[in-house]
N, C-alpha and C. Protein backbone atom coordinates (compact mmCIF):
# COMPACT_ATOMS: atom_id res chain seq x y z
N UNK A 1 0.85 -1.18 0.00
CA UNK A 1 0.00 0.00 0.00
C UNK A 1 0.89 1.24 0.00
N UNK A 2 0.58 2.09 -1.04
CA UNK A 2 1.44 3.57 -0.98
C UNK A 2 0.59 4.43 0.22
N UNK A 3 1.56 5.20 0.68
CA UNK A 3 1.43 6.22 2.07
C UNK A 3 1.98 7.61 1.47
N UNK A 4 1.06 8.52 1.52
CA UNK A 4 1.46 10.01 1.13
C UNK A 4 2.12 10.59 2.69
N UNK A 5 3.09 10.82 2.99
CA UNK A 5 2.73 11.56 4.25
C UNK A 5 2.90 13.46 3.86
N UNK A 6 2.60 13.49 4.75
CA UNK A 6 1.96 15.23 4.61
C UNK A 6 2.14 15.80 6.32
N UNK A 7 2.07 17.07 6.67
CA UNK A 7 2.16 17.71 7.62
C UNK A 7 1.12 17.09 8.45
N UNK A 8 0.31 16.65 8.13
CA UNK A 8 -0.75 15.63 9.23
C UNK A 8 -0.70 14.38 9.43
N UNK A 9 0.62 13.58 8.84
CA UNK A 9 0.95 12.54 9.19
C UNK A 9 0.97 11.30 7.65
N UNK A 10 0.63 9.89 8.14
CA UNK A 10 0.66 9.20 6.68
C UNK A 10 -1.01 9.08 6.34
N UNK A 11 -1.22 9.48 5.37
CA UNK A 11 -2.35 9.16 4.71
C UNK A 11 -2.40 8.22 3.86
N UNK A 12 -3.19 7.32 3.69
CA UNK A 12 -3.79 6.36 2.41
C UNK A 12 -3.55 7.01 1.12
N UNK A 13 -2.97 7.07 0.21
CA UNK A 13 -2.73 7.37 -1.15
C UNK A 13 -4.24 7.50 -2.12
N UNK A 14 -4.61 6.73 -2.00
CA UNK A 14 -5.97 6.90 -2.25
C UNK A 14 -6.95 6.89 -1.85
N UNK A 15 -6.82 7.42 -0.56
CA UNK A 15 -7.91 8.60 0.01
C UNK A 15 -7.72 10.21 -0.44
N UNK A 16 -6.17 10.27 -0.39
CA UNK A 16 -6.15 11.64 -1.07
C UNK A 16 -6.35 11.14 -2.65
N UNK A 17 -6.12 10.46 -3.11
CA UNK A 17 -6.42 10.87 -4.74
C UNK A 17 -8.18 11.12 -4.63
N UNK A 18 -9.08 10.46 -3.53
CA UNK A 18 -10.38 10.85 -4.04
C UNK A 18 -10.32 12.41 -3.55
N UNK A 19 -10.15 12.88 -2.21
CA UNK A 19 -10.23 14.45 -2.07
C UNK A 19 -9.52 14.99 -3.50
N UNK A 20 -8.58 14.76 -3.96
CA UNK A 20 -8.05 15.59 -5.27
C UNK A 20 -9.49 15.34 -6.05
N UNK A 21 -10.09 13.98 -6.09
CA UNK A 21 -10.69 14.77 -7.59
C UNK A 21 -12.13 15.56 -7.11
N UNK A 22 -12.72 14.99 -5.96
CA UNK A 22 -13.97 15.26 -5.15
C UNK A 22 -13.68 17.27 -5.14
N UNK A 23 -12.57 17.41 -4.95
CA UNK A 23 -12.46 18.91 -4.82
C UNK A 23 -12.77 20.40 -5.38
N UNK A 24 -12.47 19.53 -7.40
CA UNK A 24 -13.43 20.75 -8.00
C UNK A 24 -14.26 20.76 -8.17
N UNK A 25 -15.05 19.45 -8.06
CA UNK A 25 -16.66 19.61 -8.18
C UNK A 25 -17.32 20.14 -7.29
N UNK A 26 -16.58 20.72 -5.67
CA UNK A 26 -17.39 21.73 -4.87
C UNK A 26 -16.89 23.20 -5.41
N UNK A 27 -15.99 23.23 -6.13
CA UNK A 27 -15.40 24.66 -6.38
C UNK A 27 -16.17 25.67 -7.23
N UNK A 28 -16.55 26.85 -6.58
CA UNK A 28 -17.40 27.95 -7.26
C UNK A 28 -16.84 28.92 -7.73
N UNK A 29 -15.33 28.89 -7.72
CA UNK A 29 -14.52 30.46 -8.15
C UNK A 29 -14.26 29.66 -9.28
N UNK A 30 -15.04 30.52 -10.25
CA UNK A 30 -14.39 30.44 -11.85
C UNK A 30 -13.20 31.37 -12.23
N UNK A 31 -12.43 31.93 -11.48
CA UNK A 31 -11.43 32.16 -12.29
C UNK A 31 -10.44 30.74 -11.66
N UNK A 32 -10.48 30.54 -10.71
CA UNK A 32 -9.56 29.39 -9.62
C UNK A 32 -9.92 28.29 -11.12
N UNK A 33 -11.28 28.05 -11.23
CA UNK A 33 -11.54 26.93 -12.53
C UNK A 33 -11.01 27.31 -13.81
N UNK A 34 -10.39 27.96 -14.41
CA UNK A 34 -9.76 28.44 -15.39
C UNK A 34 -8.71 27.81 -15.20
N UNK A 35 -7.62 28.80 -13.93
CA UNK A 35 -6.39 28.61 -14.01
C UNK A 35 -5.85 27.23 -13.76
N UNK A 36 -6.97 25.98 -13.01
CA UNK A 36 -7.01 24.99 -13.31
C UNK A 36 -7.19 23.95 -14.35
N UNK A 37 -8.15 24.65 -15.19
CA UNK A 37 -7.79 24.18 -16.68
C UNK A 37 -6.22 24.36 -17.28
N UNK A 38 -6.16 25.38 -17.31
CA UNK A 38 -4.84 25.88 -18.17
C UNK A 38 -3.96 25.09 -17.68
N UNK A 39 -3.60 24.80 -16.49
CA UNK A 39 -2.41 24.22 -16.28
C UNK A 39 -3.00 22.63 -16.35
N UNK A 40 -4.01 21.62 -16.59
CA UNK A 40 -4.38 21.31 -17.05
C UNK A 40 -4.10 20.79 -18.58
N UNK A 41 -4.05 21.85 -19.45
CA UNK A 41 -3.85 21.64 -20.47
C UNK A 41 -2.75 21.93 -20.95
N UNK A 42 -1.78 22.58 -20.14
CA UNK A 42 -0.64 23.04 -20.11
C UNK A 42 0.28 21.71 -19.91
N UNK A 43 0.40 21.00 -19.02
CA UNK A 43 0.41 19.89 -18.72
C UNK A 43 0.63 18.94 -19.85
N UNK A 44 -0.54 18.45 -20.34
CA UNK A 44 -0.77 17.52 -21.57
C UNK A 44 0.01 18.41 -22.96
N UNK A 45 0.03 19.59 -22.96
CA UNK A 45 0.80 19.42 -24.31
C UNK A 45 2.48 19.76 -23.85
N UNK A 46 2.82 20.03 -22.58
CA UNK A 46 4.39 19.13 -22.11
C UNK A 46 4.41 18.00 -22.47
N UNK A 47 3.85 17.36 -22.26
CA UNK A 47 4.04 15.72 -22.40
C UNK A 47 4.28 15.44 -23.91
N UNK A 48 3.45 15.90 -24.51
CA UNK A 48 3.08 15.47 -26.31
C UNK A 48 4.90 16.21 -26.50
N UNK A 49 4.94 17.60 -26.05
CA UNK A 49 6.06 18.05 -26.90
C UNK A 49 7.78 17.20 -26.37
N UNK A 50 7.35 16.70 -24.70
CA UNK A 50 8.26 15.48 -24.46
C UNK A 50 8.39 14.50 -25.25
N UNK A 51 7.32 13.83 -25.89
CA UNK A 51 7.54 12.53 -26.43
C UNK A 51 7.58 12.80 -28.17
N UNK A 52 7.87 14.06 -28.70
CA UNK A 52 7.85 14.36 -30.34
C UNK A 52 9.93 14.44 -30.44
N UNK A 53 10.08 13.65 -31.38
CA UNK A 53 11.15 13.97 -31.64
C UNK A 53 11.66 15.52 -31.92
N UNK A 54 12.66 16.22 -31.50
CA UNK A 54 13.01 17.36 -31.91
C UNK A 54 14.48 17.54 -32.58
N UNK A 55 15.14 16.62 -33.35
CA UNK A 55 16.18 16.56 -34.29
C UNK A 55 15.49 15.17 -35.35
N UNK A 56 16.68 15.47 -36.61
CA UNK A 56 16.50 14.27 -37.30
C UNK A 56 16.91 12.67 -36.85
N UNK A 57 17.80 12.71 -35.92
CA UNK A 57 18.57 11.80 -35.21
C UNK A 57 17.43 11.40 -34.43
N UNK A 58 16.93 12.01 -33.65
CA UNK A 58 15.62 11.56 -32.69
C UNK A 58 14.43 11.00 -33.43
N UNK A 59 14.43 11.70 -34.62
CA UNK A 59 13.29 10.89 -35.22
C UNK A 59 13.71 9.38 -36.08
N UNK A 60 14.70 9.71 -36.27
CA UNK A 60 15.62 8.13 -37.17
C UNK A 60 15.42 7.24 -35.87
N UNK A 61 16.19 7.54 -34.96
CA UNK A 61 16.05 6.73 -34.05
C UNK A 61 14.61 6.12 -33.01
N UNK A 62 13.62 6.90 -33.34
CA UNK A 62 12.97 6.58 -33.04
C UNK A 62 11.81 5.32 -33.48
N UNK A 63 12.07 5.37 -35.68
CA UNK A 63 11.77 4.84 -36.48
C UNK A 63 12.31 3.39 -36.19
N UNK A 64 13.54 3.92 -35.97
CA UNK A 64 14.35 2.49 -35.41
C UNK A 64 14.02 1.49 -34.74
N UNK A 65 13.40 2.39 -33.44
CA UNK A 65 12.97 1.25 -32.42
C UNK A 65 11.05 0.72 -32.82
N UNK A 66 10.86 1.30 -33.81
CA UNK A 66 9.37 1.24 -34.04
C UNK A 66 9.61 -0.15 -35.30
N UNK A 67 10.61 -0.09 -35.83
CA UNK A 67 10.92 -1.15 -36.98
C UNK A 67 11.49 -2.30 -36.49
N UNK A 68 12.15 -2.28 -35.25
CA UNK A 68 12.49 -3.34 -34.52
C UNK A 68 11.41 -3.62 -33.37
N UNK A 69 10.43 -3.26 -33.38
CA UNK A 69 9.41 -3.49 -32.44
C UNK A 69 8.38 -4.47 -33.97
N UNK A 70 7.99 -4.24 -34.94
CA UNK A 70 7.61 -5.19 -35.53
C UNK A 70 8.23 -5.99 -35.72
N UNK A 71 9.50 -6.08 -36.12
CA UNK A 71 10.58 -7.46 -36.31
C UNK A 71 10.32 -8.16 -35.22
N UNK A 72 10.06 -7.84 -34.04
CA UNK A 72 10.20 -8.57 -32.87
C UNK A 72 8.54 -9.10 -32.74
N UNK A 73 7.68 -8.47 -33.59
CA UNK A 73 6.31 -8.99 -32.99
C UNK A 73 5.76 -8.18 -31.93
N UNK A 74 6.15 -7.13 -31.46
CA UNK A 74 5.93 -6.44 -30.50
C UNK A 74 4.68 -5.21 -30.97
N UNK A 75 3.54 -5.65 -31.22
CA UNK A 75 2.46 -4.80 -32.09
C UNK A 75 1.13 -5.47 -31.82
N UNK A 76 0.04 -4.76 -32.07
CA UNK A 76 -1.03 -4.68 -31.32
C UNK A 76 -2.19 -5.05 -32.57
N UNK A 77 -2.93 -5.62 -32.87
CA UNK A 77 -4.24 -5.34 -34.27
C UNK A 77 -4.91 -4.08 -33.76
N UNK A 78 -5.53 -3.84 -34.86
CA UNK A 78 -6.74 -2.64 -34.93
C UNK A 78 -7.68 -3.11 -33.73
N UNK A 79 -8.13 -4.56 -34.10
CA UNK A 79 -8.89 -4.98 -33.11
C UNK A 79 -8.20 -4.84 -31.42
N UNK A 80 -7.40 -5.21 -31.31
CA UNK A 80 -7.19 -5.42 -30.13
C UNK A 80 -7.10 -3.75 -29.15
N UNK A 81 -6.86 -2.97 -30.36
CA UNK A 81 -6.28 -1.12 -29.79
C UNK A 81 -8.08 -0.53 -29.57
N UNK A 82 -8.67 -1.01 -30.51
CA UNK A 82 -10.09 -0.90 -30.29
C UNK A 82 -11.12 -1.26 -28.72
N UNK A 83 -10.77 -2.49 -28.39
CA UNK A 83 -10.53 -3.09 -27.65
C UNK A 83 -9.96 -2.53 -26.36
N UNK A 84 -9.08 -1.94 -26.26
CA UNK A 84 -8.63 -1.31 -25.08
C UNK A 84 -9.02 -0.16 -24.43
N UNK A 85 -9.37 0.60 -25.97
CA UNK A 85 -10.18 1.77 -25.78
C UNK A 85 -11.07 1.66 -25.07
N UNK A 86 -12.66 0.90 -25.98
CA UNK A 86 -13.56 0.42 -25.36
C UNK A 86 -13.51 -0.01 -23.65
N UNK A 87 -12.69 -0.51 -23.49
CA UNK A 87 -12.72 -0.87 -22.06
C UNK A 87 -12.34 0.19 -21.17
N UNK A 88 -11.34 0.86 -21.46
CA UNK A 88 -10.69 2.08 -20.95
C UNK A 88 -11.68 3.44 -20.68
N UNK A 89 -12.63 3.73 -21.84
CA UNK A 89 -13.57 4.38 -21.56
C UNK A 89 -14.80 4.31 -22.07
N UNK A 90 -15.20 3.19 -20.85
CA UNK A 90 -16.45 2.92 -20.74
C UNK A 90 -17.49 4.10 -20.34
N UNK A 91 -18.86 4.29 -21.02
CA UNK A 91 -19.36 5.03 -20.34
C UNK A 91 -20.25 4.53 -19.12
């Protein structure tokens, strides 16, 4: 079991992950809900611009390991990526 501890001692890890998400759905300051979006979305396109190659070398090499990932069998069907989705977000 993961333990957050915090200035009030060890907490359950996921007891705080439910207060994190339980938290903006009481929240009434829309600008506080903005600046929570933004960083939010700020967030997710760090990540995208982390994982985009930014030289030619990074992208060769990246081709690389994507061409030795089929040689190896290491690949997914349409069906099966479909499949994950579906399960992943269920409504």
């Amino acid at each position: 079991m993961l333990a957050l501890v915090t200035n009030y001692g060890t907490m359950d890890i996921s007891v705080k992950k439910v207060e994190l998400i339980e938290w903006p759905a009481r929240l009434q300051d829309e600008k506080l809900i903005q600046r929570i979006e933004t960083l939010r979305k700020g967030s997710i396109k760090e990540l995208y611009e982390q994982r985009m190659p930014k030289t030619m070398e990074q992208l060769q090499a990246k081709f690389n390991r994507s061409e030795k990932d089929i040689d190896e069998g290491k690949l997914y069907s349409k069906e099966e990526v479909d499949n994950y989705f579906k399960g992943r977000f269920k409504k």
